[in-house]
Protein backbone atom coordinates (compact mmCIF):
# COMPACT_ATOMS: atom_id res chain seq x y z
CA UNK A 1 97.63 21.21 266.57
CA UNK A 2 97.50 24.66 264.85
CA UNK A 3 101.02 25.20 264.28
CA UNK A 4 101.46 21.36 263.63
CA UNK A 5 99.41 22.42 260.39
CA UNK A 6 100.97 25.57 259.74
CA UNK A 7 104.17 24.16 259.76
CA UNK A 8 103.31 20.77 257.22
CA UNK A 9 101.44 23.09 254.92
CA UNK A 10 104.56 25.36 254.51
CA UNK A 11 107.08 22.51 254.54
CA UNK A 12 105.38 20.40 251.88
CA UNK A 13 107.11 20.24 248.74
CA UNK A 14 104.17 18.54 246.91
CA UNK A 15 101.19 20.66 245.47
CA UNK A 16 99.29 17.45 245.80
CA UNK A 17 99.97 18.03 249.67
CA UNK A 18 99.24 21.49 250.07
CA UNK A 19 95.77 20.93 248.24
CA UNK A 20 94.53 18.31 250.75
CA UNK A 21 95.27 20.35 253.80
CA UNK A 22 93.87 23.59 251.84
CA UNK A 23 90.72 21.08 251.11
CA UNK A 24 90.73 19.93 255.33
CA UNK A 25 89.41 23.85 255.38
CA UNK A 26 87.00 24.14 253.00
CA UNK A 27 83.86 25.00 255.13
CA UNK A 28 86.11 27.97 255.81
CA UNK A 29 85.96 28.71 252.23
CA UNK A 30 81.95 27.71 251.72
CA UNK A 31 80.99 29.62 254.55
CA UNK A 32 82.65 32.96 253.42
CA UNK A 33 80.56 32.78 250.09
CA UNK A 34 77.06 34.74 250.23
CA UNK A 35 74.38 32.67 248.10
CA UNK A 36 72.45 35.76 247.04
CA UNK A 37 75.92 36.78 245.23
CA UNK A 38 76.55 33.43 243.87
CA UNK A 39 75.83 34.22 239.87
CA UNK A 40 76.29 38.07 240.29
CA UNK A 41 77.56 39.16 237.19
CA UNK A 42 78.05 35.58 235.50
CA UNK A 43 80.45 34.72 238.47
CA UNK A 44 79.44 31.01 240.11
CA UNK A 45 80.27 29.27 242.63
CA UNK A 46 83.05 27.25 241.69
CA UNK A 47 84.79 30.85 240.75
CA UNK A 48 84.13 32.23 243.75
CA UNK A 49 85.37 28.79 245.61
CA UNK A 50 88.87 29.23 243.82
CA UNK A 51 89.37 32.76 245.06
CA UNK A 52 88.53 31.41 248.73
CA UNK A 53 91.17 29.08 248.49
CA UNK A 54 93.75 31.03 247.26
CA UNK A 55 92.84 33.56 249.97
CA UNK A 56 92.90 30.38 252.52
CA UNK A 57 96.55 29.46 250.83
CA UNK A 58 97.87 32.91 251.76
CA UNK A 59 96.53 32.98 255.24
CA UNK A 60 98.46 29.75 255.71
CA UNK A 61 101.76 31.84 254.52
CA UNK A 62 101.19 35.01 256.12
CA UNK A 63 99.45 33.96 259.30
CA UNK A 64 101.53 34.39 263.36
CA UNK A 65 100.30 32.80 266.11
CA UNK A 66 99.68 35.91 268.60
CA UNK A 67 96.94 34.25 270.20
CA UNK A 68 94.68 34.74 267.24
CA UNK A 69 92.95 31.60 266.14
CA UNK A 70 93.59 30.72 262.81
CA UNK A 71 90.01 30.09 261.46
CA UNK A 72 88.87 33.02 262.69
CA UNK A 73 91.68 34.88 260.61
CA UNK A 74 91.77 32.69 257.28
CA UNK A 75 87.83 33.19 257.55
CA UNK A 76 88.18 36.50 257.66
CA UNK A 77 90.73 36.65 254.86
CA UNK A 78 88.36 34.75 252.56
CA UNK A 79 85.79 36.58 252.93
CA UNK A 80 87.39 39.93 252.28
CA UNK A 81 88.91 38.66 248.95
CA UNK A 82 85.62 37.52 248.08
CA UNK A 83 84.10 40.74 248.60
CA UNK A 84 86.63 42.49 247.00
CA UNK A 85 86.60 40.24 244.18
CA UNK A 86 83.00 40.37 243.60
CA UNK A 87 82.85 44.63 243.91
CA UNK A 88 85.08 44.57 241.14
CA UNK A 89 82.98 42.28 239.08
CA UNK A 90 80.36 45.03 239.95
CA UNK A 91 82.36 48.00 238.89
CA UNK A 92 83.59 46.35 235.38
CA UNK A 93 80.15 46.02 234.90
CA UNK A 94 79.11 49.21 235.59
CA UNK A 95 81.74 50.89 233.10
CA UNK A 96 80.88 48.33 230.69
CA UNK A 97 77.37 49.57 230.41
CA UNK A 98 78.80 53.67 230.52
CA UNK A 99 81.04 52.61 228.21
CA UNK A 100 78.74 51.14 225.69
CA UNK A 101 76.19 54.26 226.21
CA UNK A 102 79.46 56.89 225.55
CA UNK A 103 80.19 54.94 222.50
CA UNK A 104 76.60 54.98 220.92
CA UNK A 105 76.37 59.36 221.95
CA UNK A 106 80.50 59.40 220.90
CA UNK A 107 79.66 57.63 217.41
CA UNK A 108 76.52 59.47 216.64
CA UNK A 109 77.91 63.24 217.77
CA UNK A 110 81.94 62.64 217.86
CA UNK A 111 83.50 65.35 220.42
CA UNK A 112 87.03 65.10 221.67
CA UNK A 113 86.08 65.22 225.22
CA UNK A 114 83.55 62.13 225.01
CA UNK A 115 86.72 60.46 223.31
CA UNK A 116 89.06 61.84 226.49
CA UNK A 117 86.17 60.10 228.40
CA UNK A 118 86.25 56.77 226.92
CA UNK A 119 90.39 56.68 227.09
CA UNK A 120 89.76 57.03 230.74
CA UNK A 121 87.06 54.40 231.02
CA UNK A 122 89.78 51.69 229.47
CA UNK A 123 92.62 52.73 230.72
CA UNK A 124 92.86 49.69 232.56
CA UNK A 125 93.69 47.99 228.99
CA UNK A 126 96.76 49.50 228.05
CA UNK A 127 98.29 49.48 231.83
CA UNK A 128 97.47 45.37 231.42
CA UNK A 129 99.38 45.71 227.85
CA UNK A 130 101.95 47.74 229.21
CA UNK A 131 102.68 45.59 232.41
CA UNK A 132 102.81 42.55 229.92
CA UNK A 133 106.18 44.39 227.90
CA UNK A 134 107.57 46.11 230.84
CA UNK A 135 109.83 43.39 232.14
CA UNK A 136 110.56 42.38 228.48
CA UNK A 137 112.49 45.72 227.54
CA UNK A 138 114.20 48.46 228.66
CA UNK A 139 111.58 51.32 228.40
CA UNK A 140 109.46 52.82 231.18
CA UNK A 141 105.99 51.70 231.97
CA UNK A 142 105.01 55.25 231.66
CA UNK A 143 106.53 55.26 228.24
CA UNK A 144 104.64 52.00 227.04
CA UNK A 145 101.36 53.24 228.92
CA UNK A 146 101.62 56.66 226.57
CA UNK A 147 102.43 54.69 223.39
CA UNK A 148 99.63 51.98 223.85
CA UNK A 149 97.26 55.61 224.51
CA UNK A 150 97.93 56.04 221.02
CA UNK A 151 95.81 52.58 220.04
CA UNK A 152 93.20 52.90 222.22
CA UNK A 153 92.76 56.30 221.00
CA UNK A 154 92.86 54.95 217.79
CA UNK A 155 90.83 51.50 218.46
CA UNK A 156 87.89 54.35 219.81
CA UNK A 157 88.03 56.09 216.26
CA UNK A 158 87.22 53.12 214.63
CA UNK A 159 85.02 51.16 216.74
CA UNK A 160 81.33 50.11 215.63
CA UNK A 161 79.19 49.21 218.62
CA UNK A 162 76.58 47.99 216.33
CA UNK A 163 78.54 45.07 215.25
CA UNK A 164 78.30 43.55 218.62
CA UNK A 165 81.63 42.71 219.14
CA UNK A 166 83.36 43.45 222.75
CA UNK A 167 85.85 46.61 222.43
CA UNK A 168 88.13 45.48 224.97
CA UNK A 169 88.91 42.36 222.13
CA UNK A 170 88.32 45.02 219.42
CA UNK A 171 91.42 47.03 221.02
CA UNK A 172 93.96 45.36 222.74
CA UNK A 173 95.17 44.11 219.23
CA UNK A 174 95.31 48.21 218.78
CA UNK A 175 97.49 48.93 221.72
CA UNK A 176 99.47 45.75 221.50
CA UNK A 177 100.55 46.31 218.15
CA UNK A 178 101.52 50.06 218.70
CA UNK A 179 103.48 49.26 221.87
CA UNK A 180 104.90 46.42 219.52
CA UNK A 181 106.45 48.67 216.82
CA UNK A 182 107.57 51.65 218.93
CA UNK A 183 109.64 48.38 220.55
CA UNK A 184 110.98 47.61 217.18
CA UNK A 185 111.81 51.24 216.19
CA UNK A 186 113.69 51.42 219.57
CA UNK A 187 115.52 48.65 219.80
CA UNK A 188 119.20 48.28 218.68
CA UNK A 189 120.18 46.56 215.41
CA UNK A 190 122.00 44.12 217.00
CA UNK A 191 120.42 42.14 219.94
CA UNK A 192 122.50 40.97 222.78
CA UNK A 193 122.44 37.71 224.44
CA UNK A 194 119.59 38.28 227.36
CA UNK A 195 122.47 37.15 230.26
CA UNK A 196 124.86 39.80 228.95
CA UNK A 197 122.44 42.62 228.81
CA UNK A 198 121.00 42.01 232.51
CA UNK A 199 124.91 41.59 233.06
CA UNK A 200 125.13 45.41 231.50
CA UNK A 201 122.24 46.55 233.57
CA UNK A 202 123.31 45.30 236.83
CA UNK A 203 127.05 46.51 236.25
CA UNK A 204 125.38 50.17 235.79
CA UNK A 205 123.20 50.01 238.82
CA UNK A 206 126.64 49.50 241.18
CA UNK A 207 128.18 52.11 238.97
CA UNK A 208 125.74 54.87 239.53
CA UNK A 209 125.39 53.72 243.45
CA UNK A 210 129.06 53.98 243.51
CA UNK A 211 129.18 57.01 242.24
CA UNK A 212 126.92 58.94 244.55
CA UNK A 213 128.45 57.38 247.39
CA UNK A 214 132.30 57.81 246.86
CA UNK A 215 131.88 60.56 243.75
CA UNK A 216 134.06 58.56 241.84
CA UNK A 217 133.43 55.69 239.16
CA UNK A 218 134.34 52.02 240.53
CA UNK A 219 137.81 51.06 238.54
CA UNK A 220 137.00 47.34 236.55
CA UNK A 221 138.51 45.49 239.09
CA UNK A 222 136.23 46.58 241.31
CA UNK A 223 133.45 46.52 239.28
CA UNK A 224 133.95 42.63 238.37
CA UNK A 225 134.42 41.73 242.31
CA UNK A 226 131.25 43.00 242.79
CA UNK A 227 129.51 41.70 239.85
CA UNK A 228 130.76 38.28 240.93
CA UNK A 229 132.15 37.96 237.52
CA UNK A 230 135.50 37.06 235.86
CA UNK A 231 137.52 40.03 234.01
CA UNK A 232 137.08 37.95 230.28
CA UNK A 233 133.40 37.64 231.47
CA UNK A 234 133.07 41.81 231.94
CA UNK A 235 135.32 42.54 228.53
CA UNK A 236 132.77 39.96 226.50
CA UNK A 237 129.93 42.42 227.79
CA UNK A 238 131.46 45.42 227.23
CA UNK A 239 132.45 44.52 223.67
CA UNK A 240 129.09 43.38 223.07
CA UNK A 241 127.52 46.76 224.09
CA UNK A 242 130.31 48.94 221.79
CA UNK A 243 128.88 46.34 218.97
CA UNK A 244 125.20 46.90 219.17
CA UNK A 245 125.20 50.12 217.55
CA UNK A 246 126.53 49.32 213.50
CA UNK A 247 128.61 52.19 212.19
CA UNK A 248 127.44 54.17 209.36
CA UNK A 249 128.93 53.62 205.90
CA UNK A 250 129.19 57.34 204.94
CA UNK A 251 130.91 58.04 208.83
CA UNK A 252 134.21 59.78 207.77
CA UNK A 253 137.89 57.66 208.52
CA UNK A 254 139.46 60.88 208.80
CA UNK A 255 139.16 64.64 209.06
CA UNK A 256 141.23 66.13 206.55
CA UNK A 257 138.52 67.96 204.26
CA UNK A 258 140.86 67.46 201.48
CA UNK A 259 141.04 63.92 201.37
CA UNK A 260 138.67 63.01 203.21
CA UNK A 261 137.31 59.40 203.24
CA UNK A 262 134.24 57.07 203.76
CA UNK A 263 134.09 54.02 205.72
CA UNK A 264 131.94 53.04 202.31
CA UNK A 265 134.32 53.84 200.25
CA UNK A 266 136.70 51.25 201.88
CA UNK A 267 134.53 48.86 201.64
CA UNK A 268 133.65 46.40 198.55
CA UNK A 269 130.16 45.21 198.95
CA UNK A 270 128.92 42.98 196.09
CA UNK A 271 125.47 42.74 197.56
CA UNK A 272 124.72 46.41 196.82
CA UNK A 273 123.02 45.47 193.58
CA UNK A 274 120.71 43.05 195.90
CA UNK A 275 119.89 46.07 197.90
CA UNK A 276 118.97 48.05 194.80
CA UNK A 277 116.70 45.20 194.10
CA UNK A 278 115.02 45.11 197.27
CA UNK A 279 114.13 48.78 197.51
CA UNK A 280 112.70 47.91 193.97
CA UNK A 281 110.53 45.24 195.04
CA UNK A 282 109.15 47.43 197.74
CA UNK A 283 108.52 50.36 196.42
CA UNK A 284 106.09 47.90 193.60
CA UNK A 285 104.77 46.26 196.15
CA UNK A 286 103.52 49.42 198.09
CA UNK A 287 101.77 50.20 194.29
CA UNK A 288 100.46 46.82 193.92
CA UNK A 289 98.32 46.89 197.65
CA UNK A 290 96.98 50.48 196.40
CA UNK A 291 95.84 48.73 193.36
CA UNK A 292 93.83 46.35 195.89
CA UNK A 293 90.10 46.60 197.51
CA UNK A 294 90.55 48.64 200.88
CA UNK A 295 89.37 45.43 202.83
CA UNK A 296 91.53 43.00 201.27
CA UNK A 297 94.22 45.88 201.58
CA UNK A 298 93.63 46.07 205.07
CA UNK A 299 93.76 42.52 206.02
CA UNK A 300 97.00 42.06 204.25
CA UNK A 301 98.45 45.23 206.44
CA UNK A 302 97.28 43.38 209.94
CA UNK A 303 98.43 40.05 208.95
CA UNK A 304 101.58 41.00 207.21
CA UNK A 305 102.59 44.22 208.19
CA UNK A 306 101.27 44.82 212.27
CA UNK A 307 101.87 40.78 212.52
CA UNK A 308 98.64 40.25 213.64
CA UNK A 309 96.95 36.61 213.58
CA UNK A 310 93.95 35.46 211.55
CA UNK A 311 91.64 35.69 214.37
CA UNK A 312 93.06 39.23 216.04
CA UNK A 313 92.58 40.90 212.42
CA UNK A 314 89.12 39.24 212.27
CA UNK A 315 87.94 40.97 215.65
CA UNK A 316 90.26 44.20 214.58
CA UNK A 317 88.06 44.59 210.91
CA UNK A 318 84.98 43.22 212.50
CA UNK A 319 84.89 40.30 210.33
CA UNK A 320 85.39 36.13 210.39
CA UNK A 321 88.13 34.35 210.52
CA UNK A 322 87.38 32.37 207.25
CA UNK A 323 86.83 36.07 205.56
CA UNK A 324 90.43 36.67 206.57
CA UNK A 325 91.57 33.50 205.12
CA UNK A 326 89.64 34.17 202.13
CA UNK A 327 90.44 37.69 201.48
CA UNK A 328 94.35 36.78 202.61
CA UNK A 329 94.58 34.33 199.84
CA UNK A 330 92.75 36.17 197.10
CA UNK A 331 94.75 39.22 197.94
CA UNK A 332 98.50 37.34 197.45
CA UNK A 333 97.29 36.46 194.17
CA UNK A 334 96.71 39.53 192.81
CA UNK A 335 99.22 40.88 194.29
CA UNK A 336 101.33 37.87 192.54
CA UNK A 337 99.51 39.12 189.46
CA UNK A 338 100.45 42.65 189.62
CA UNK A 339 103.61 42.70 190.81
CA UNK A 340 104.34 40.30 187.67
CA UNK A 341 102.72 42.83 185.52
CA UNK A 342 104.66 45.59 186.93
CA UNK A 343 108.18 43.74 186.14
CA UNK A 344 107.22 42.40 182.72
């Protein structure tokens, strides 16, 4: 009868399915959960019911008859993910409450080793960041964990604990944002199709296995056979990859110093007055925000500038949502105003 079970709860193809036999079990789950820990830390029941049955779902995958019984090991299962579960809701509170108490000594005597103390304490928010964007680029997650450092650093600068507002909401729009533009300051010009770059990155992983096992580089017919890919498919990436990169316009055609020539020079471009005009336009709009109020500045810099939305500037400045709004729209008026000004 046990492996009858086993066997329709890992064949079903329906959710529906696997949630009835999960629910056949569920005194297994109810009978893992302590009552005296029932609203520890704002977690009830019903939360603690869902971990118990995701515990019970992977004790369905991962269990082998041996002569175990299976309640005896899915109860066991549940109740360690409970109590795992719960000493971590324990432990997030504790550094919750050290954090707040660092903050209130850090703000009132600032020293750079309660601020090395507090970067510790929340580390855990930039490795969440960090995991978020590592599958979604090319850089290390040691590289995006260092970067997103850099906000929380900064988020702990500007924090106010009076305000009452949560840091961890306060600063992930810190660390996101600074992992954000050292992404766009890294990235190439040019963005290739997502198939062709994991194309790319798969053709160098045989290369460099290759490599160290015959010392030699894997000629393109080789390299395509094992890619599984056709010889117009591997040319398409490779030209793709020489074309990320744009060519400078003052890059030299040739090396004679005497007559020496720029690929700009070649090259008629009747948009260069628009490009005049744009640096133009920026460099009075950079003196029209100085001419605004520092908040109002501000807000325009989050929403416009870091990209952030209305309500992650909001918990950023420590203000509402409709304040943003307001001060948004007041501050593209004047800045309307000005910048008129400034070209009449």
């Amino acid at each position: 009868m046990q492996q009858e079970v086993l066997t329709a709860y890992r064949n079903a193809d329906s959710p529906t399915v696997r949630q009835q036999i999960l629910e056949e079990y569920a005194e297994l789950v109810e009978g893992a959960i302590p009552d005296h820990d029932c609203h520890v830390d704002g977690v009830d029941r019903a939360a603690l019911m869902r971990i118990g049955y995701q515990a019970l779902a992977l004790a369905f995958q991962e269990f082998e008859p041996s002569g175990e019984c299976f309640e005896d090991y899915a109860r066991t299962q549940i109740s360690n993910h409970i109590q795992r579960y719960l000493q971590q809701r324990r432990k997030s509170s504790g550094i919750k409450e050290i954090t707040s108490d660092l903050f209130l000594e850090y703000q009132s005597q600032p020293s750079i080793e309660l601020r090395n103390r507090l970067v510790e304490l929340n580390i855990g928010l930039v490795r969440k960041e960090a995991h978020h964007w590592v599958n979604q680029c090319s850089e290390t997650l040691d590289d995006l964990i260092q970067v997103g450092t850099i906000g929380l650093i900064r988020a702990i600068e500007r924090f106010e604990s009076g305000k009452g507002f949560a840091f961890s909401s306060f600063a992930i729009p810190y660390i996101r944002g600074e992992i954000q533009h050292y992404l766009r300051d890294k990235s190439p010009t040019l963005k290739m199709p997502r198939s062709l770059l994991a194309l790319h990155q798969q053709a160098g992983t045989i290369m460099r296995k290759y490599r160290s096992q015959h010392g030699k580089d894997p000629s393109e017919t080789e390299l395509v056979q094992m890619l599984g890919v056709s010889m117009a498919e591997w040319q398409e990436v490779k030209l793709a990859c020489q074309n990320r990169t744009p060519i400078s316009l003052d890059s030299q055609i040739n090396d004679d110093d005497d007559q020496s020539v720029s690929l700009g020079e070649l090259i008629t471009d009747q948009r260069y007055r628009s490009f005049q005009l744009a640096q133009e336009d920026s460099l009075r709009l950079q003196q029209a925000l100085d001419q605004l109020e520092d908040r109002t500045r501000e807000i325009v810099e989050f929403v416009f500038l870091k990209e952030f939305t209305y309500k992650e500037a909001a918990e950023a400045l420590g203000v509402s949502v409709v304040t943003v709004s307001r001060r948004l729209k007041k501050g593209l008026e004047l800045l309307k105003k000005i910048m008129t000004t400034l070209i009449d």
